[in-house]
PDB file of N, CA and C in Angstrom:
ATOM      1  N   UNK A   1     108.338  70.866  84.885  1.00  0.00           N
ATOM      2  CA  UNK A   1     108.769  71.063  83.512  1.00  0.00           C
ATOM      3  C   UNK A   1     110.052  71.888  83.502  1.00  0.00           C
ATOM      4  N   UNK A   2     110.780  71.472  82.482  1.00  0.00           N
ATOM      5  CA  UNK A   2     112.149  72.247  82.707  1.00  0.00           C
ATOM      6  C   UNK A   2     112.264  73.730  82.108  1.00  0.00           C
ATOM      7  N   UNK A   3     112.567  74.615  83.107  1.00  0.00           N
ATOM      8  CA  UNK A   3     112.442  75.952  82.867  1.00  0.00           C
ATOM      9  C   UNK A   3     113.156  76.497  81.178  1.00  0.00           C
ATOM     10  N   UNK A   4     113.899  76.173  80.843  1.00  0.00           N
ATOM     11  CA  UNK A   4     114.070  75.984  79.207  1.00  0.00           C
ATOM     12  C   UNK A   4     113.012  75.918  78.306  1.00  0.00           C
ATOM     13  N   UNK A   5     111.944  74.955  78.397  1.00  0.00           N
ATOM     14  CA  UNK A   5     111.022  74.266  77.777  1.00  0.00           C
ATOM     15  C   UNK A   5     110.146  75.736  76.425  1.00  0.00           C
ATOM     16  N   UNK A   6     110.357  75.657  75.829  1.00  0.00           N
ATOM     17  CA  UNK A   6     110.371  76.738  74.588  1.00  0.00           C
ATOM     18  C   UNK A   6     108.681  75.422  73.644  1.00  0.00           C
ATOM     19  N   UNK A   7     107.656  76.481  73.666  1.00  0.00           N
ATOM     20  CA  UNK A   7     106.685  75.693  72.593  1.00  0.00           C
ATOM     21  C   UNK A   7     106.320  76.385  72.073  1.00  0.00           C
ATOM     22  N   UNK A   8     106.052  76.794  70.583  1.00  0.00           N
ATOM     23  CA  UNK A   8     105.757  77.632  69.655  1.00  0.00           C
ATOM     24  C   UNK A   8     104.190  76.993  68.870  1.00  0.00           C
ATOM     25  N   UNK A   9     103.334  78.520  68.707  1.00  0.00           N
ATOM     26  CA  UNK A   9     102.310  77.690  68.472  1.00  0.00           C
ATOM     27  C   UNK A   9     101.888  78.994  67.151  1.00  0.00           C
ATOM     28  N   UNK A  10     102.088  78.546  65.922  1.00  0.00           N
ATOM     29  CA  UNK A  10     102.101  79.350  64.839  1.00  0.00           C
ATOM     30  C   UNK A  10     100.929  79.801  63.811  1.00  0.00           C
ATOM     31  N   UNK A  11     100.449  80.807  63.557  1.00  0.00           N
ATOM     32  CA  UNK A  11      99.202  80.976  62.758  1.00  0.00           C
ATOM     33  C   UNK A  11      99.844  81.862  62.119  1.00  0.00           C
ATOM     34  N   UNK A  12     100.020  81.557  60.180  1.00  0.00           N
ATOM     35  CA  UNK A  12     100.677  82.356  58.967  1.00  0.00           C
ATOM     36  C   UNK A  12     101.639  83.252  59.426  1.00  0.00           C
ATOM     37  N   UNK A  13     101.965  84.361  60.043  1.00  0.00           N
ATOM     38  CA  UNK A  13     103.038  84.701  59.706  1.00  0.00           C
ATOM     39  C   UNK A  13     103.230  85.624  61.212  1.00  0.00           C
ATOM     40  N   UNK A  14     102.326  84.889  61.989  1.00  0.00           N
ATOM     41  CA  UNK A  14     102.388  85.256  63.404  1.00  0.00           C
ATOM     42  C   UNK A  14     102.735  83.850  64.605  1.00  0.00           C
ATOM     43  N   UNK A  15     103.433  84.080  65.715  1.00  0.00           N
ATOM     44  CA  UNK A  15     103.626  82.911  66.546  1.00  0.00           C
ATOM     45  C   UNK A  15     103.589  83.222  67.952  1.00  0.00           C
ATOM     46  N   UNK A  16     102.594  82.571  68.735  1.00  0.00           N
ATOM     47  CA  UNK A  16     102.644  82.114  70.128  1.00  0.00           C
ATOM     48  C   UNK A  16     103.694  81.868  70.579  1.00  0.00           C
ATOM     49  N   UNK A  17     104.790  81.838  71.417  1.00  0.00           N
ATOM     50  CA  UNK A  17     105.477  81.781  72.030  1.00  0.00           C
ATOM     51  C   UNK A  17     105.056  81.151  73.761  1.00  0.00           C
ATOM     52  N   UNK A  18     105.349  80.188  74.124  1.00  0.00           N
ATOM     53  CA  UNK A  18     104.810  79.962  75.755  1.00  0.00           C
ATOM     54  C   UNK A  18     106.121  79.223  76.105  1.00  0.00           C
ATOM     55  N   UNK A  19     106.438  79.766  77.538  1.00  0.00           N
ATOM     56  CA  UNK A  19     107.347  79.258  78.029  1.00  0.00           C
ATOM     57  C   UNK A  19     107.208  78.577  79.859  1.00  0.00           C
ATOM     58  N   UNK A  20     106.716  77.884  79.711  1.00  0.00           N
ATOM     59  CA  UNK A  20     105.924  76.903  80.652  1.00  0.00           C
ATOM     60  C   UNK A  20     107.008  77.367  82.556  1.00  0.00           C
ATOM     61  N   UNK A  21     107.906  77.076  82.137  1.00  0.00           N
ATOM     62  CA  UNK A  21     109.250  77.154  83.331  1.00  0.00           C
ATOM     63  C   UNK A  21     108.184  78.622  84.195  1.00  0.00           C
ATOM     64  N   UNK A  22     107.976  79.861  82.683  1.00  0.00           N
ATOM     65  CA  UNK A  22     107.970  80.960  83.712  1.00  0.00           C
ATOM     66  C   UNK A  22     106.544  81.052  83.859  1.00  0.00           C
ATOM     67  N   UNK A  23     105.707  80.207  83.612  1.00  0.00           N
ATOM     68  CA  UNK A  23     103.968  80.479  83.882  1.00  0.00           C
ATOM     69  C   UNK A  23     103.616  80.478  85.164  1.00  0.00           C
ATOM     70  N   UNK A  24     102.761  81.698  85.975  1.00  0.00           N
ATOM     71  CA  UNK A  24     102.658  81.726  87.270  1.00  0.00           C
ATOM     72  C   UNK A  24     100.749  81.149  87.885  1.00  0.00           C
ATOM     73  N   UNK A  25     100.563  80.406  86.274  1.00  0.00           N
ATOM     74  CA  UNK A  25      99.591  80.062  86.314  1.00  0.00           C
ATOM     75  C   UNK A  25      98.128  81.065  86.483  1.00  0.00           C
ATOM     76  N   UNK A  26      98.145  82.520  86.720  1.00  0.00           N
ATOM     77  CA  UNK A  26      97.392  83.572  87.116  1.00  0.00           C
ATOM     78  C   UNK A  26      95.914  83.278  86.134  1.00  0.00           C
ATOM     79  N   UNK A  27      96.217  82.628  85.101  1.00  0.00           N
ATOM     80  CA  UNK A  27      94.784  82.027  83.738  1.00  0.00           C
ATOM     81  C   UNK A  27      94.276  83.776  83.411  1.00  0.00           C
ATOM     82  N   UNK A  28      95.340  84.794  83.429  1.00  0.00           N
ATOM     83  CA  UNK A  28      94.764  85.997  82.613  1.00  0.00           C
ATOM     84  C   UNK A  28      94.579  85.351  81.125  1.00  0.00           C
ATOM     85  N   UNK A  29      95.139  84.567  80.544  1.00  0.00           N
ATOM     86  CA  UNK A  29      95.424  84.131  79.571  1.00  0.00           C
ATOM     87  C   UNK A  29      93.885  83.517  78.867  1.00  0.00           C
ATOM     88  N   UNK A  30      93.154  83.015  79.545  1.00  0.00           N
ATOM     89  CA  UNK A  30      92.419  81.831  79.989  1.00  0.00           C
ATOM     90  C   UNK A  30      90.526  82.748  80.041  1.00  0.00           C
ATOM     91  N   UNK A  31      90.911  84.135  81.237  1.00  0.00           N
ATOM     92  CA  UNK A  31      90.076  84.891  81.288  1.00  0.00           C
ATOM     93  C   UNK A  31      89.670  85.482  79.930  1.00  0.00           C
ATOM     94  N   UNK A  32      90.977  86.310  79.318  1.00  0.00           N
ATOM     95  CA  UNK A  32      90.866  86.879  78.279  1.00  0.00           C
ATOM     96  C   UNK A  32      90.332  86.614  77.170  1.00  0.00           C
ATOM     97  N   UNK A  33      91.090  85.639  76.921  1.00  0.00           N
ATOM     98  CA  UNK A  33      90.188  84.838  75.260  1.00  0.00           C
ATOM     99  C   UNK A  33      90.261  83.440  75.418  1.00  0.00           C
ATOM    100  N   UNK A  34      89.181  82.892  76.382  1.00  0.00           N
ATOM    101  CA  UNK A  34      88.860  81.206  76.335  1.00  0.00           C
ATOM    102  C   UNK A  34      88.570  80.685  75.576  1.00  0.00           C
ATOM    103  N   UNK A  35      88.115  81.105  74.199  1.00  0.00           N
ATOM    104  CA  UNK A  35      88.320  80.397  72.536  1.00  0.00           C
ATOM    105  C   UNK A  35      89.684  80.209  72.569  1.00  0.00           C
ATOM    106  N   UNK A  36      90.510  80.911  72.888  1.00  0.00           N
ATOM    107  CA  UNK A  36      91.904  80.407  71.908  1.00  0.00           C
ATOM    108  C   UNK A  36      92.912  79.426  73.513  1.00  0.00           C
ATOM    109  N   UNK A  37      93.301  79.759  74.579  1.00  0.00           N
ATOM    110  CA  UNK A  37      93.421  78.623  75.904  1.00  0.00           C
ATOM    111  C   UNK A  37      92.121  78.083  76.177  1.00  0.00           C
ATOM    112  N   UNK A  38      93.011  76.260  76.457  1.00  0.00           N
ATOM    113  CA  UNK A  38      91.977  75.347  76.475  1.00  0.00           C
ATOM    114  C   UNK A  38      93.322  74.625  77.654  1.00  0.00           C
ATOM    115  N   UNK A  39      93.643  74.607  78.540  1.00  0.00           N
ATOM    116  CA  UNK A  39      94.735  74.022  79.531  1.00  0.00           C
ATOM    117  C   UNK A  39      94.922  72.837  79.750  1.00  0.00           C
ATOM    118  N   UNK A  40      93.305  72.097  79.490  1.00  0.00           N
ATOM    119  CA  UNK A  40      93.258  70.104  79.231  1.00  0.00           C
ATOM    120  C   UNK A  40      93.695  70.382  77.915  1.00  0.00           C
ATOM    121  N   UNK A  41      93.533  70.512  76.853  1.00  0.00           N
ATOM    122  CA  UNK A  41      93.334  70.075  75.486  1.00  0.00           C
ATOM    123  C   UNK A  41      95.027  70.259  75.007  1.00  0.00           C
ATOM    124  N   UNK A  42      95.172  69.292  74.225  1.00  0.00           N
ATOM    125  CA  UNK A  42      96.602  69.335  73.578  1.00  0.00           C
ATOM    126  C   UNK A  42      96.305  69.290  71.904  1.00  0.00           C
ATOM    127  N   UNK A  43      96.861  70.276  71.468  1.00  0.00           N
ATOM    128  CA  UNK A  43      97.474  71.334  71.947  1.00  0.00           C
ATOM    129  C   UNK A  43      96.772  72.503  72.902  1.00  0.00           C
ATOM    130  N   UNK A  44      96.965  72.793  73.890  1.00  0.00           N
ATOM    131  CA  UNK A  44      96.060  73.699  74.477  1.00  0.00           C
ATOM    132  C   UNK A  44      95.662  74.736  74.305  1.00  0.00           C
ATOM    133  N   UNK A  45      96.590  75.596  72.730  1.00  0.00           N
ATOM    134  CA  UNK A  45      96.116  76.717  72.482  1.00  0.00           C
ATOM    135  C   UNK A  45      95.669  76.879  70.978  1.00  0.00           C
ATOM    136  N   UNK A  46      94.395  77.496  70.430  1.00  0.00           N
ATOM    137  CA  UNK A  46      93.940  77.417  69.465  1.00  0.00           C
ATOM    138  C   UNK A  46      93.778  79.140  69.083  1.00  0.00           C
ATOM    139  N   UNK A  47      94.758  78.752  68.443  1.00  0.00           N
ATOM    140  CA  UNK A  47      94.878  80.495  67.456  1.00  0.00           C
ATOM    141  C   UNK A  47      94.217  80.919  66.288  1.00  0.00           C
ATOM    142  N   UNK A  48      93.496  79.767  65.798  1.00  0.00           N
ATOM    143  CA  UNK A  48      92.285  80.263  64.772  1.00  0.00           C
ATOM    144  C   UNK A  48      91.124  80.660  65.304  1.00  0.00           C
ATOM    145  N   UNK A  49      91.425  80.980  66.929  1.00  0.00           N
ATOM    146  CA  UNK A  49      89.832  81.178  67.314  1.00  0.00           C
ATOM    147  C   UNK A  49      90.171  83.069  67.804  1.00  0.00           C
ATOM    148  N   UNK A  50      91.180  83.695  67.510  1.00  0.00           N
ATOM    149  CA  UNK A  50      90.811  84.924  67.637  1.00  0.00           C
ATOM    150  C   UNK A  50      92.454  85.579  66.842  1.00  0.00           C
ATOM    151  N   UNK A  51      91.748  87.136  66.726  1.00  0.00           N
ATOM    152  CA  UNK A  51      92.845  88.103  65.748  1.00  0.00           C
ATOM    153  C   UNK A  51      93.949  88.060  65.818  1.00  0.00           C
ATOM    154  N   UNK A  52      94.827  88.534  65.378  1.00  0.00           N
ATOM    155  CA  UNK A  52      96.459  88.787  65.677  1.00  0.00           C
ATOM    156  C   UNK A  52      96.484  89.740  67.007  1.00  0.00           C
ATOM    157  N   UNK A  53      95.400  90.936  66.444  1.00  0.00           N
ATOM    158  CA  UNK A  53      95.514  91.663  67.565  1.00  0.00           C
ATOM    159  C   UNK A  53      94.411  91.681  68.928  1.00  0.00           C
ATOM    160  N   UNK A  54      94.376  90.699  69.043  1.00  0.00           N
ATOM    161  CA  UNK A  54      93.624  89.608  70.374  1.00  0.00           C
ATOM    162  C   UNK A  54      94.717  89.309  71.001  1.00  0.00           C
ATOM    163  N   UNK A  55      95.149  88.426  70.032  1.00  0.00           N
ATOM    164  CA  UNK A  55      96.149  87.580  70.498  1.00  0.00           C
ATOM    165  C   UNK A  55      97.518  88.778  71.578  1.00  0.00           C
ATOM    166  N   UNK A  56      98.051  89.769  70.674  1.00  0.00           N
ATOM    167  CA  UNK A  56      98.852  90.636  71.199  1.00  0.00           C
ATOM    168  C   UNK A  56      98.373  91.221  71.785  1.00  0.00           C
ATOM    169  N   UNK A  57      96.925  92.060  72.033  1.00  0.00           N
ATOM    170  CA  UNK A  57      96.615  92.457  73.214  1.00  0.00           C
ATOM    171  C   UNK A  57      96.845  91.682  74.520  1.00  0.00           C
ATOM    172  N   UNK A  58      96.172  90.294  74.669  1.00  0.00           N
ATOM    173  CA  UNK A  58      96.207  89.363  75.352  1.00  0.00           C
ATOM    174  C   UNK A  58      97.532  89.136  76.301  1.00  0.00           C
ATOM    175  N   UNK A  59      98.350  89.395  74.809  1.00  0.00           N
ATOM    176  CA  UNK A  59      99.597  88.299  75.752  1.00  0.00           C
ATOM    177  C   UNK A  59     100.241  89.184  75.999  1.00  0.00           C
ATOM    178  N   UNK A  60      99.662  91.015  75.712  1.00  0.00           N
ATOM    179  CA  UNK A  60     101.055  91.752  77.002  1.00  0.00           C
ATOM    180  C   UNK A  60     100.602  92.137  78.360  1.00  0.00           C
ATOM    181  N   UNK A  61      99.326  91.208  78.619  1.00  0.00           N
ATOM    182  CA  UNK A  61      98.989  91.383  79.799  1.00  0.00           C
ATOM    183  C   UNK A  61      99.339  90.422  80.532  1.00  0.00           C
ATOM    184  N   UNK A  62     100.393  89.080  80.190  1.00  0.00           N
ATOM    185  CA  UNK A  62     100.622  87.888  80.588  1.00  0.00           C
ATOM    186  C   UNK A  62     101.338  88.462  82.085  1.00  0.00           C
ATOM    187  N   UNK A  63     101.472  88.035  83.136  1.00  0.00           N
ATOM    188  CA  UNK A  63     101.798  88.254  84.422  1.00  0.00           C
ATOM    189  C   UNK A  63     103.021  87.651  84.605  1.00  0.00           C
ATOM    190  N   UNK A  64     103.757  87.172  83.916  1.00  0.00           N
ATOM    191  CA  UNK A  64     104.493  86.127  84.032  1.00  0.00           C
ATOM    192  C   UNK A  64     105.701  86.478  82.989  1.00  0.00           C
ATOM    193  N   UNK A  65     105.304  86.549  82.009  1.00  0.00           N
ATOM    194  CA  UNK A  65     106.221  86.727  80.682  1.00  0.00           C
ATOM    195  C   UNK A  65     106.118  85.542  80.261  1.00  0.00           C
ATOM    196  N   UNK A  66     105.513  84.742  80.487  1.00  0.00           N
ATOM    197  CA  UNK A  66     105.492  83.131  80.211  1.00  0.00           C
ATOM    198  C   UNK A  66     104.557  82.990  78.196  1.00  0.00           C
ATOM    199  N   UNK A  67     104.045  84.045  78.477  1.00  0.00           N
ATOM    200  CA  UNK A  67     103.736  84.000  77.078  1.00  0.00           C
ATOM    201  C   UNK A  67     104.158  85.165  76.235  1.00  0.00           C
ATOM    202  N   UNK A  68     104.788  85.112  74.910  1.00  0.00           N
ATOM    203  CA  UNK A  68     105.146  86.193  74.001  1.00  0.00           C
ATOM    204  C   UNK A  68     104.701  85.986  72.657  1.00  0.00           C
ATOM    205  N   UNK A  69     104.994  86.565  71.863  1.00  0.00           N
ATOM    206  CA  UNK A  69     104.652  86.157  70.675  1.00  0.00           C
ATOM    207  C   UNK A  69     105.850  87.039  69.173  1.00  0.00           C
ATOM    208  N   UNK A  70     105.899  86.474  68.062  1.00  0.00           N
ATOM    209  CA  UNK A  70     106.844  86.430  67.225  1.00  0.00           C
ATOM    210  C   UNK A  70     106.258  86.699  65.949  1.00  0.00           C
ATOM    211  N   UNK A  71     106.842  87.800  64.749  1.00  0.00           N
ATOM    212  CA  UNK A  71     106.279  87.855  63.679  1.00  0.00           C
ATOM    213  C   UNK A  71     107.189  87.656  62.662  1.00  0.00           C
ATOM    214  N   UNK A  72     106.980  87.180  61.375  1.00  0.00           N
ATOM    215  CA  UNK A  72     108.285  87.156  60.338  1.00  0.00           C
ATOM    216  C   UNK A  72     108.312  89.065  60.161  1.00  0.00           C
ATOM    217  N   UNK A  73     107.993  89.867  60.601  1.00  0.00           N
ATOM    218  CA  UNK A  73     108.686  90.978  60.468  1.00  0.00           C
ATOM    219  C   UNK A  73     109.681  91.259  61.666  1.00  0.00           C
ATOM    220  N   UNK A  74     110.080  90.802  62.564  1.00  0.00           N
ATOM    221  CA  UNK A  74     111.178  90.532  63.255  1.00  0.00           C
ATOM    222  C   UNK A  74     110.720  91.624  64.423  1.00  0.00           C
ATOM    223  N   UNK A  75     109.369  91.957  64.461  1.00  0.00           N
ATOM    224  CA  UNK A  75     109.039  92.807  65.459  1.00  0.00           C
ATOM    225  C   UNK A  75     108.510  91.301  66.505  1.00  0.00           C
ATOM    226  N   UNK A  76     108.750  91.674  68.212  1.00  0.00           N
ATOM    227  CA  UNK A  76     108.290  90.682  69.156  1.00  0.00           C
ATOM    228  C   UNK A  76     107.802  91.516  70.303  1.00  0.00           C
ATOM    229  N   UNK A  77     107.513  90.620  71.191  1.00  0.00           N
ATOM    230  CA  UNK A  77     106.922  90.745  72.159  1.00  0.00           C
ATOM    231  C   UNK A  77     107.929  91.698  72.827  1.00  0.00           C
ATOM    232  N   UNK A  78     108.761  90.665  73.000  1.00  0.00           N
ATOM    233  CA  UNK A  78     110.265  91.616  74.031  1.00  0.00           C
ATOM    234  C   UNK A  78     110.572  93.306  73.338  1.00  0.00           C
ATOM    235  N   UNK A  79     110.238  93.392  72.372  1.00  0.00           N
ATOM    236  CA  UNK A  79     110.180  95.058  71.971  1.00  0.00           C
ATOM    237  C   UNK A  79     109.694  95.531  72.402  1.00  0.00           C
ATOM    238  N   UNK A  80     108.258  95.202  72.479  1.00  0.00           N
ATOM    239  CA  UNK A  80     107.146  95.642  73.144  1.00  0.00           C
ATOM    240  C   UNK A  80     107.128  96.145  74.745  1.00  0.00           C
ATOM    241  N   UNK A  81     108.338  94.733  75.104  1.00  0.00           N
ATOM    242  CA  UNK A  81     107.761  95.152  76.785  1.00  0.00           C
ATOM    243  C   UNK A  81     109.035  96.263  77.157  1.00  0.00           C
ATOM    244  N   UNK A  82     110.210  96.709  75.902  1.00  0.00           N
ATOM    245  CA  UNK A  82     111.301  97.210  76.660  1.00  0.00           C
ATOM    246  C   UNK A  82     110.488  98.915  76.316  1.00  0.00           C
ATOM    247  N   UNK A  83     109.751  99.110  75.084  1.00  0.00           N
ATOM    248  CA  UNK A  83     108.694  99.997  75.384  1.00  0.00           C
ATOM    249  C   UNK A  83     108.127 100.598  76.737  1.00  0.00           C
ATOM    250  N   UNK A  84     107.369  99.596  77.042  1.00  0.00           N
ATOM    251  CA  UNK A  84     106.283  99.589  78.706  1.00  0.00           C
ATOM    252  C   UNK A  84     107.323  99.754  78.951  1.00  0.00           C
ATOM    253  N   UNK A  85     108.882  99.220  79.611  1.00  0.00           N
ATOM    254  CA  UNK A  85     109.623  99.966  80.795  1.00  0.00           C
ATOM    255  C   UNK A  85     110.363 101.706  80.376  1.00  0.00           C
ATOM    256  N   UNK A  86     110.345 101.597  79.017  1.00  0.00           N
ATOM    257  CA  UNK A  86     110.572 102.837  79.038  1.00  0.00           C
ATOM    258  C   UNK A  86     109.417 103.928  79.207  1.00  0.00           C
ATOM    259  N   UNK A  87     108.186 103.796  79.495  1.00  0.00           N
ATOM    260  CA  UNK A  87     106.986 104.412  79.439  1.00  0.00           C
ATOM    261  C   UNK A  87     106.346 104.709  80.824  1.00  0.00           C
ATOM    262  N   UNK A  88     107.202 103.843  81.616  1.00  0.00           N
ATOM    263  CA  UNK A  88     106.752 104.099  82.893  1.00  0.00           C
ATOM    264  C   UNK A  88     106.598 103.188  83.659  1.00  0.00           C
ATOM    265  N   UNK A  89     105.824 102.421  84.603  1.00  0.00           N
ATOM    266  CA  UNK A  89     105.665 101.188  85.332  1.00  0.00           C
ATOM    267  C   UNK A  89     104.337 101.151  86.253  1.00  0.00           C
ATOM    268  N   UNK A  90     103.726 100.123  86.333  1.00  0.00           N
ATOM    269  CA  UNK A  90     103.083  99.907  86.695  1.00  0.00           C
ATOM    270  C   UNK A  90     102.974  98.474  87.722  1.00  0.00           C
ATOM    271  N   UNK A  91     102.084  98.380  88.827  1.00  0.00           N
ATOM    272  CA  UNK A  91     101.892  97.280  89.395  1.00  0.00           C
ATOM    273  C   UNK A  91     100.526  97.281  89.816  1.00  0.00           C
ATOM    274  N   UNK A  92     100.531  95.673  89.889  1.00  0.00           N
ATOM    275  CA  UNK A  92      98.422  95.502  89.697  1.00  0.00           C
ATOM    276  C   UNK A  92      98.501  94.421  89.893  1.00  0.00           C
ATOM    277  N   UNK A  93      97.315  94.141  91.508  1.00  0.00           N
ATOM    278  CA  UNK A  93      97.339  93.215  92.450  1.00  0.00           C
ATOM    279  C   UNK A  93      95.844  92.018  91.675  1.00  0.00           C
ATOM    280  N   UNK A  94      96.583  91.211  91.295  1.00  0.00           N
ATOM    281  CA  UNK A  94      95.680  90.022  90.598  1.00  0.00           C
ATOM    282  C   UNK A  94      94.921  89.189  91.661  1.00  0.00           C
ATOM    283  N   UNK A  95      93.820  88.544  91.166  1.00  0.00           N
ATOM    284  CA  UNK A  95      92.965  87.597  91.996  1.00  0.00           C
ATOM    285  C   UNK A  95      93.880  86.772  92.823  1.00  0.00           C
ATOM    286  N   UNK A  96      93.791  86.686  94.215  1.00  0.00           N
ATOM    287  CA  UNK A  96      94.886  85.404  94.955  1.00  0.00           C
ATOM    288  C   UNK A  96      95.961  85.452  94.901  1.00  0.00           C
ATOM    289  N   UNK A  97      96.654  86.972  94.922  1.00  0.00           N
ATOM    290  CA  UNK A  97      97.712  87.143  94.922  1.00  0.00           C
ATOM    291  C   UNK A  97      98.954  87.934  94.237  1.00  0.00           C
ATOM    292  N   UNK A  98      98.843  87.127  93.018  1.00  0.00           N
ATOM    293  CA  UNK A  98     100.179  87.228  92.052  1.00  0.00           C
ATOM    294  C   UNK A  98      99.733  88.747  91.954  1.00  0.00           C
ATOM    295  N   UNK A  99     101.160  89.851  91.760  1.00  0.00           N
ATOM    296  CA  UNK A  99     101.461  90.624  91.058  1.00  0.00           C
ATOM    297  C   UNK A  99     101.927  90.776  89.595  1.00  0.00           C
ATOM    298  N   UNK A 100     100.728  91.566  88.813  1.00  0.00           N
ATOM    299  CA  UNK A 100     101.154  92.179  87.004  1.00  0.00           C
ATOM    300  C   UNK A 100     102.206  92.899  87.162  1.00  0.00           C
ATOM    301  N   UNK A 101     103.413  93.244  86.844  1.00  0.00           N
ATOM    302  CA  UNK A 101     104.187  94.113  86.927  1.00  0.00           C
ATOM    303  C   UNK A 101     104.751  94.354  86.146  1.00  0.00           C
ATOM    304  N   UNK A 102     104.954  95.804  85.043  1.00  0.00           N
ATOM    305  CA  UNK A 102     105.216  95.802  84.530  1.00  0.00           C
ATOM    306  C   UNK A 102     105.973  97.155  84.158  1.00  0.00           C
ATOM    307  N   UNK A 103     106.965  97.222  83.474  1.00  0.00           N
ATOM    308  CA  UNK A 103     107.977  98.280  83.570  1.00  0.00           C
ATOM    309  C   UNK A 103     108.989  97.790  84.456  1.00  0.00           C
ATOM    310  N   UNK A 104     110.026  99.109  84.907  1.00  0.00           N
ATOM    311  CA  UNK A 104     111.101  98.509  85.806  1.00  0.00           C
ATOM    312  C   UNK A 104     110.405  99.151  86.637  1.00  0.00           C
ATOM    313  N   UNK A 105     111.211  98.257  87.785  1.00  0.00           N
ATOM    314  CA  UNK A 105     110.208  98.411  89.442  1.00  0.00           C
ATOM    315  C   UNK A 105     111.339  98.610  90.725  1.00  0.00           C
ATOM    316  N   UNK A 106     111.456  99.766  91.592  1.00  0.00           N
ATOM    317  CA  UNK A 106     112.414  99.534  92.224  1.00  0.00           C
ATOM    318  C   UNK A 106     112.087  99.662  93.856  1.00  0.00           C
ATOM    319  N   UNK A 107     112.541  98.241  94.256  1.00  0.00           N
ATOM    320  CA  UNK A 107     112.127  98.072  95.639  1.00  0.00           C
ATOM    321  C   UNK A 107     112.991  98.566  96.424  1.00  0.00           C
ATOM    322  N   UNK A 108     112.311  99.051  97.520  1.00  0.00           N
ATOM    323  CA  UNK A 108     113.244  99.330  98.353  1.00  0.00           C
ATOM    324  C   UNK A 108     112.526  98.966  99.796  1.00  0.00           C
ATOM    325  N   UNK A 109     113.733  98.335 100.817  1.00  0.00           N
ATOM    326  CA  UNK A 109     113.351  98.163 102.109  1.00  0.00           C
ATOM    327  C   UNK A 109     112.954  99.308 102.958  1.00  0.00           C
TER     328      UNK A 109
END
């Protein structure tokens, strides 16, 4: 899928945001609230099946950034996460691999 690929998935005056290119597939998404991801089903995500603040809890634990979300009060996700890097950082070793990481992170050899 082409890393561009932008799908918006909207409930009243709140919006899903998924951006497929950056999904690392980790299914925190999936764990969290399996009422609302369904990964066969199209559309695969059903947002009448839990809160606003489900939903935003949920998706700032996304591993990926592959999911965000959007409000007509012009507050987003990306606010949110420049928050977490100003707050400190964290890293957290997921099932099979993938790293949560979140904040700024500085590697060094």
């Amino acid at each position: 899928m082409d890393e561009n690929t932008v799908r918006r998935y909207p409930k009243v005056n709140f919006t899903v945001v998924w951006k497929p290119g950056k999904c690392i597939h980790a299914a925190e998404c999936i764990k969290a609230l399996p009422a609302v991801y369904h990964p066969k089903d199209k559309p695969w995500i059903t947002l009448e099946n839990a809160s606003v603040d489900a939903l935003k809890a949920q998706i700032s634990k996304c591993p990926s950034g592959a999911l965000s979300w959007e409000e007509k009060t012009n507050a987003t996700h990306e606010e949110e996460k420049e928050e977490v890097a100003n707050s400190g950082a964290s890293v957290h070793v997921l099932p099979n691999g993938p790293l949560m990481v979140k904040g700024i992170i500085r590697l060094r050899a």
